[in-house]
C-alpha atoms as a PDB file:
ATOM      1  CA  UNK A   1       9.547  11.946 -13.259  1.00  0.00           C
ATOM      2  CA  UNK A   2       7.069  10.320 -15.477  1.00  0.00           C
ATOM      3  CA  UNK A   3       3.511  10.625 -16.102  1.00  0.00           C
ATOM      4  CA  UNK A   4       1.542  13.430 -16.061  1.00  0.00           C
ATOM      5  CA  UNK A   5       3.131  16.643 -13.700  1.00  0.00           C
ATOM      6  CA  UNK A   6       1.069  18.488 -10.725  1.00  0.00           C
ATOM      7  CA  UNK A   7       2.677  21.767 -10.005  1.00  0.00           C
ATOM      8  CA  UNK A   8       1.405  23.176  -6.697  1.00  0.00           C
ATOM      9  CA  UNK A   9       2.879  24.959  -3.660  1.00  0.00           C
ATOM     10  CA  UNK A  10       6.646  24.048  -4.447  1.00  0.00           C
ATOM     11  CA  UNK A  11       6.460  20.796  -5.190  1.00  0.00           C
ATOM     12  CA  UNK A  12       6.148  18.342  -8.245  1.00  0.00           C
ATOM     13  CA  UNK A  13       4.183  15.666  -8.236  1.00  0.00           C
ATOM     14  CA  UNK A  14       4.267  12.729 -10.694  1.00  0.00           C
ATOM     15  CA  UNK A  15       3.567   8.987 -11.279  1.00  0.00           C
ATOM     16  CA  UNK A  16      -0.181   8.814  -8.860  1.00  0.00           C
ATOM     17  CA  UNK A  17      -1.194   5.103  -8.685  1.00  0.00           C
ATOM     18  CA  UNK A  18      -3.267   3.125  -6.949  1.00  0.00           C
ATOM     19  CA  UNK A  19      -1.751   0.021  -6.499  1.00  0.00           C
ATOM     20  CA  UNK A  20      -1.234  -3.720  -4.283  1.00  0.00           C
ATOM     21  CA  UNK A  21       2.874  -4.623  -3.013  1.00  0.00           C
ATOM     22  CA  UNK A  22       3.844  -7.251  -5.369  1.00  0.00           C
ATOM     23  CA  UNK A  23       4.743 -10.466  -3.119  1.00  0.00           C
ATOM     24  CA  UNK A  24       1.779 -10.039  -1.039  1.00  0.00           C
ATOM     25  CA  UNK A  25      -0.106 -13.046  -2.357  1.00  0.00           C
ATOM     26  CA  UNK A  26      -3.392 -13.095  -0.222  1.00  0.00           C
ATOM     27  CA  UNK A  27      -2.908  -9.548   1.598  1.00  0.00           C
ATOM     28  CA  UNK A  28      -5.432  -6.821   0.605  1.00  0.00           C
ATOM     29  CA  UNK A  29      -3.720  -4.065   1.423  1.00  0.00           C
ATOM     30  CA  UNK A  30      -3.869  -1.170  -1.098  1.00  0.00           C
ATOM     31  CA  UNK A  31      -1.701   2.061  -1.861  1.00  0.00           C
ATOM     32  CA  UNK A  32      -1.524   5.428  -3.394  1.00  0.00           C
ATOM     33  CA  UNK A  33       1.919   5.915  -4.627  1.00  0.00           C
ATOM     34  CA  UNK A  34       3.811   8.414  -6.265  1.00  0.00           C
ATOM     35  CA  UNK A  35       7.485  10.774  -6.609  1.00  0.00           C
ATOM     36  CA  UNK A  36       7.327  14.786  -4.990  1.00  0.00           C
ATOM     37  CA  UNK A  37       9.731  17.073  -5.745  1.00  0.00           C
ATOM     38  CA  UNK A  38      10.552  20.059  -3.833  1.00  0.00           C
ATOM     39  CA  UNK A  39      11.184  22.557  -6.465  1.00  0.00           C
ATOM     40  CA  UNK A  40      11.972  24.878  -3.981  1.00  0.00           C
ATOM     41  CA  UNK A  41      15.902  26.338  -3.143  1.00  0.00           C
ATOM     42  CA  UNK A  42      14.164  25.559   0.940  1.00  0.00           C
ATOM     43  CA  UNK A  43      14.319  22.188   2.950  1.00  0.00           C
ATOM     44  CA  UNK A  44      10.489  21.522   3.647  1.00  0.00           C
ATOM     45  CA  UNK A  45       9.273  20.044   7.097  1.00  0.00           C
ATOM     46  CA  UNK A  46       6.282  18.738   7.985  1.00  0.00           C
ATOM     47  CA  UNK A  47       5.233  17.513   4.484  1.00  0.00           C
ATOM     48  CA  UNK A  48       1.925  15.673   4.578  1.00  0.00           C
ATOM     49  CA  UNK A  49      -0.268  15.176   1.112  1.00  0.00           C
ATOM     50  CA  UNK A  50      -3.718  14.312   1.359  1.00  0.00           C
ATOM     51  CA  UNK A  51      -5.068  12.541  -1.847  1.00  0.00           C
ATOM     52  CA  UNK A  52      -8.840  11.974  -3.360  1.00  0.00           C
ATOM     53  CA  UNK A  53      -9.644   8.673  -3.603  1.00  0.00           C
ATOM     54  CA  UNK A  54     -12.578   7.999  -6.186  1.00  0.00           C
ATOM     55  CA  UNK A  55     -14.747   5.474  -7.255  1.00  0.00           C
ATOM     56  CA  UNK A  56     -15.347   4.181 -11.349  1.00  0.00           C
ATOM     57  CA  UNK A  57     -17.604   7.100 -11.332  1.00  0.00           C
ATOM     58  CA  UNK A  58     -15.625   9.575 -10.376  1.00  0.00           C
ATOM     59  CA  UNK A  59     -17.370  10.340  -7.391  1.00  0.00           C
ATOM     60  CA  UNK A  60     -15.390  10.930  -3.932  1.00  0.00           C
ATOM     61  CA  UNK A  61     -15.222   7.675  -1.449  1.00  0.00           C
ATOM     62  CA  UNK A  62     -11.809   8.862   1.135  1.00  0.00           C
ATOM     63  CA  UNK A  63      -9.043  10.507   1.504  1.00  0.00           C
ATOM     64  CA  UNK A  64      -5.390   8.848   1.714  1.00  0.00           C
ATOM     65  CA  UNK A  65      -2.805  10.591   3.062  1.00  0.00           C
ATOM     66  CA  UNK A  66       1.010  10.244   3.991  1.00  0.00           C
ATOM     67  CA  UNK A  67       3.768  12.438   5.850  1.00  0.00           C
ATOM     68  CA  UNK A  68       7.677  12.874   5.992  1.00  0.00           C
ATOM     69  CA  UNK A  69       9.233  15.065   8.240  1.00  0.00           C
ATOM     70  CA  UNK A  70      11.988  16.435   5.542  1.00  0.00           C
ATOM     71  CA  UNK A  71      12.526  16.910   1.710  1.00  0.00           C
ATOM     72  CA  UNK A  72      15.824  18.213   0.995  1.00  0.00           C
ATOM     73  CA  UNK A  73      15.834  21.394  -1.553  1.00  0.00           C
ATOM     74  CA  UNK A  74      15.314  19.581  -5.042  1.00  0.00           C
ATOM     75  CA  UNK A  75      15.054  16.350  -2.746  1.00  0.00           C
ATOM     76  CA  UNK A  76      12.633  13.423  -3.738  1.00  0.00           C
ATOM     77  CA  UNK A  77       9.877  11.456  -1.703  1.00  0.00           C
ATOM     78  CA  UNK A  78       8.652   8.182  -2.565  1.00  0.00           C
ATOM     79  CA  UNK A  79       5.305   8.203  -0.880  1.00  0.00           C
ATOM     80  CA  UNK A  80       3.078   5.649  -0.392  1.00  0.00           C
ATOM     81  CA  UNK A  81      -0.579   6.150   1.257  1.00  0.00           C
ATOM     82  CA  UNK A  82      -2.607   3.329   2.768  1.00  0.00           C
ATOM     83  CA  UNK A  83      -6.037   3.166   0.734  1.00  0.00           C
ATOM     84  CA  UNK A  84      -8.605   2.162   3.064  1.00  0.00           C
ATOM     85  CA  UNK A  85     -11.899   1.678   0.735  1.00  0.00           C
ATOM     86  CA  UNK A  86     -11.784  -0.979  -1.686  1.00  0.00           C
ATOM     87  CA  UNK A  87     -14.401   1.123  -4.183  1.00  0.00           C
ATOM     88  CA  UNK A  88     -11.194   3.559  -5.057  1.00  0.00           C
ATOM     89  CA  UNK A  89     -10.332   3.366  -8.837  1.00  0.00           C
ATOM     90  CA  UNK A  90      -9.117   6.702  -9.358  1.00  0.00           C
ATOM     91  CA  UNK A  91      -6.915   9.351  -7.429  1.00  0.00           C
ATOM     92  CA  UNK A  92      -6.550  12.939  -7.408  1.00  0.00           C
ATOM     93  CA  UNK A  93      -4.658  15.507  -5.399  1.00  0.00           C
ATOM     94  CA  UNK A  94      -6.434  17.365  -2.594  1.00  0.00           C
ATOM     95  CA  UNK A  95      -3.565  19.532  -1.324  1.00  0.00           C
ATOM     96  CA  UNK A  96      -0.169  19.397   0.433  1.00  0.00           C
ATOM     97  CA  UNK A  97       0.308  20.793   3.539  1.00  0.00           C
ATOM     98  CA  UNK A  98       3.552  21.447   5.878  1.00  0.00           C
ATOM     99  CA  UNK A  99       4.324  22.208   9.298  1.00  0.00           C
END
């Protein structure tokens, strides 16, 4: 995992980016992506995180947020969140939650 490591609730979380799908010349469709790793000897179900999206300023302008029904015990998830203001610049972790 690179960049820099959220520990919280079982999981790992690394590599938070907002970012555009290469090869979409012209779309304007925008992401929050990033690796979680269950760190946890458990399957977890009903994983949704909910992530921060802020502005230059730092100040709060949405929430993005994404869901997989499984991670495996030491399992990986790619995630990818839709972005749906165009002011976001910066991204933080509000919480993970599971069913």
């Amino acid at each position: 995992m690179t960049g820099p490591l959220i520990n919280t609730n079982g999981f790992r979380i690394a590599g938070l980016a907002i970012e555009r799908p290469r090869g979409t010349k012209g779309s304007k469709l925008t992401y929050v992506t990033g690796l979680m790793q269950n760190i946890e000897a458990k399957k977890r179900f009903g994983v949704r995180i909910e992530l921060n999206l802020l502005d230059r300023s730092g100040a709060k302008v949405g929430v993005a947020t994404d869901y997989t029904a499984v991670v495996e015990s030491m399992g990986m998830w790619r995630f990818r969140a839709l972005v749906l203001d165009r002011r976001a610049a910066q991204v933080n972790l509000a919480g993970i939650r599971e069913d």
